[in-house]
Protein backbone atom coordinates (compact mmCIF):
# COMPACT_ATOMS: atom_id res chain seq x y z
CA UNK A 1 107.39 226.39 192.75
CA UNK A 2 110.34 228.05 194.65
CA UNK A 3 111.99 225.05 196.22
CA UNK A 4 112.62 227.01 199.66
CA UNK A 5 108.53 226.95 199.55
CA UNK A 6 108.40 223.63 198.79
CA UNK A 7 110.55 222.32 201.83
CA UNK A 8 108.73 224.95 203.96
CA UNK A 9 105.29 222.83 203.14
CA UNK A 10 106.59 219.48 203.41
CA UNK A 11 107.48 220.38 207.03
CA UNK A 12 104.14 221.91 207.68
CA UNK A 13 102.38 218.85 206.26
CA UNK A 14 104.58 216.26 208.28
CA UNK A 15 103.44 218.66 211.12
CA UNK A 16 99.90 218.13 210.75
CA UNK A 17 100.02 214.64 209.33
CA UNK A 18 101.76 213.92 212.92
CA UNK A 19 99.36 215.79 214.82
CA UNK A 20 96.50 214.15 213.30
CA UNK A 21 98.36 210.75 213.94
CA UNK A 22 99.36 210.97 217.29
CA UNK A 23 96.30 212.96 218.26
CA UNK A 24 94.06 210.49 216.80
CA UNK A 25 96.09 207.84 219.26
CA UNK A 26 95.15 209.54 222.06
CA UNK A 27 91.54 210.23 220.77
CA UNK A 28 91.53 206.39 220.65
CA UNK A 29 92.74 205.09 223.51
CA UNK A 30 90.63 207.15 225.61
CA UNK A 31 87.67 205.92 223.77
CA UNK A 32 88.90 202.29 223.55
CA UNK A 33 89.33 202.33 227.16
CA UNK A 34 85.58 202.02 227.59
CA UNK A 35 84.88 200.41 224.72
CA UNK A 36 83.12 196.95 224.74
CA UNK A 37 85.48 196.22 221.87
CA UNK A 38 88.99 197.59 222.55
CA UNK A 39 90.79 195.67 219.62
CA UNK A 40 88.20 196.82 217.09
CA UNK A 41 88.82 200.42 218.29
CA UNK A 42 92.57 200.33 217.83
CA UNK A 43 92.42 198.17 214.67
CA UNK A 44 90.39 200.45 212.51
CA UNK A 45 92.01 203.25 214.22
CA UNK A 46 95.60 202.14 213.40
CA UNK A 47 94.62 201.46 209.61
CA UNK A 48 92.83 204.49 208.80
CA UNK A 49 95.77 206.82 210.73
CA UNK A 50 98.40 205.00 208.32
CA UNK A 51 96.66 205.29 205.64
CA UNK A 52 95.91 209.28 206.14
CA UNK A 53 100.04 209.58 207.29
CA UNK A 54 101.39 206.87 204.18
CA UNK A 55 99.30 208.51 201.43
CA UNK A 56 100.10 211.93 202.99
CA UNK A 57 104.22 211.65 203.15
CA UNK A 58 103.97 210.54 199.43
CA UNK A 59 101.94 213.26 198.37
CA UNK A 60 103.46 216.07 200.52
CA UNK A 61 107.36 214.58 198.99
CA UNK A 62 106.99 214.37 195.39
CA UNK A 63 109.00 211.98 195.18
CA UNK A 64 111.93 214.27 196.73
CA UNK A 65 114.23 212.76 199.71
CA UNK A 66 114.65 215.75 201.22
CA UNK A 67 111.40 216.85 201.45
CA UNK A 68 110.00 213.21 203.00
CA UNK A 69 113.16 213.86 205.48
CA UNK A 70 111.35 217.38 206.09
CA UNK A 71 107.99 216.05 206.37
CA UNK A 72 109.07 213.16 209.30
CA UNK A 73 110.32 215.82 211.00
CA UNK A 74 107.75 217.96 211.17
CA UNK A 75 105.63 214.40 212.08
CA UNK A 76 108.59 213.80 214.88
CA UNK A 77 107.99 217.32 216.47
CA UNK A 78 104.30 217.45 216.42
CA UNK A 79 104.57 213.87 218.01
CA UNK A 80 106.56 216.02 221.02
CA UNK A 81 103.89 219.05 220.83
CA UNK A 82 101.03 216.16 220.85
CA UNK A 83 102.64 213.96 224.25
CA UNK A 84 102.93 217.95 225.88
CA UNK A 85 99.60 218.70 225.10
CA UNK A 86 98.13 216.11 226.22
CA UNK A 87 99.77 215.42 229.69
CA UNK A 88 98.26 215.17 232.66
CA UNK A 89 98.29 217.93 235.04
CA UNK A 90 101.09 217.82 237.92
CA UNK A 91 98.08 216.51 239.90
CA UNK A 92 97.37 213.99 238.31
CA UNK A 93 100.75 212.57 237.39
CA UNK A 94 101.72 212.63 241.47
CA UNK A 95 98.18 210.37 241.97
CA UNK A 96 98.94 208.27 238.95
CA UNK A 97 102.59 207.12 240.70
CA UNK A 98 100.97 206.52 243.86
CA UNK A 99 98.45 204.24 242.33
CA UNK A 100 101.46 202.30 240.45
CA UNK A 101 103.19 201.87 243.67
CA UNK A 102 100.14 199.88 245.51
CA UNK A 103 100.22 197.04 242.59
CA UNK A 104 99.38 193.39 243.54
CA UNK A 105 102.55 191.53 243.66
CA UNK A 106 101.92 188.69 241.37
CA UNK A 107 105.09 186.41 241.99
């Protein structure tokens, strides 16, 4: 396989390897959050997203540095595209502060 090719799909992979990871974070903590059992959510959660990311950097690398450098990029910006994505709305950021302002003071 032309290496240029190669590089080209180790980037893509560490793109969707990240976008599964850090979109399967936010998947979970919005289900956790109502969750009877919070810790069970984010447990099983947490190994089954390493897994998927560990087993998918070796594959995607073959055992190259450069492409595993290539493929944690491409995890690092879909982590960026992921946090955009999945902001709240100006709206909803302004009520959020508001609410974070009024907290008891516990001291």
């Amino acid at each position: 396989m032309n290496e240029t090719l190669a590089r080209i799909l180790a980037w893509a992979a560490g793109g969707a390897l990240g976008g599964m990871f850090f979109g399967g974070l936010w998947w979970t903590v919005r289900k956790a959050v109502s969750s009877k059992r919070p810790a069970l959510w984010f447990l099983g959660s947490l190994v089954l997203r390493m897994t998927i990311a560990v087993t998918g950097f070796y594959v995607s690398s073959g055992g190259h540095a450069d492409r595993l450098l290539l493929c944690l990029l491409g995890c690092a910006m879909a982590s960026l595209c992921v946090t955009r994505l999945t902001r709240p709305s100006g709206d909803e950021q302004v009520h959020a502060r508001r609410e974070a302002g009024h907290a008891p003071y516990a001291g």
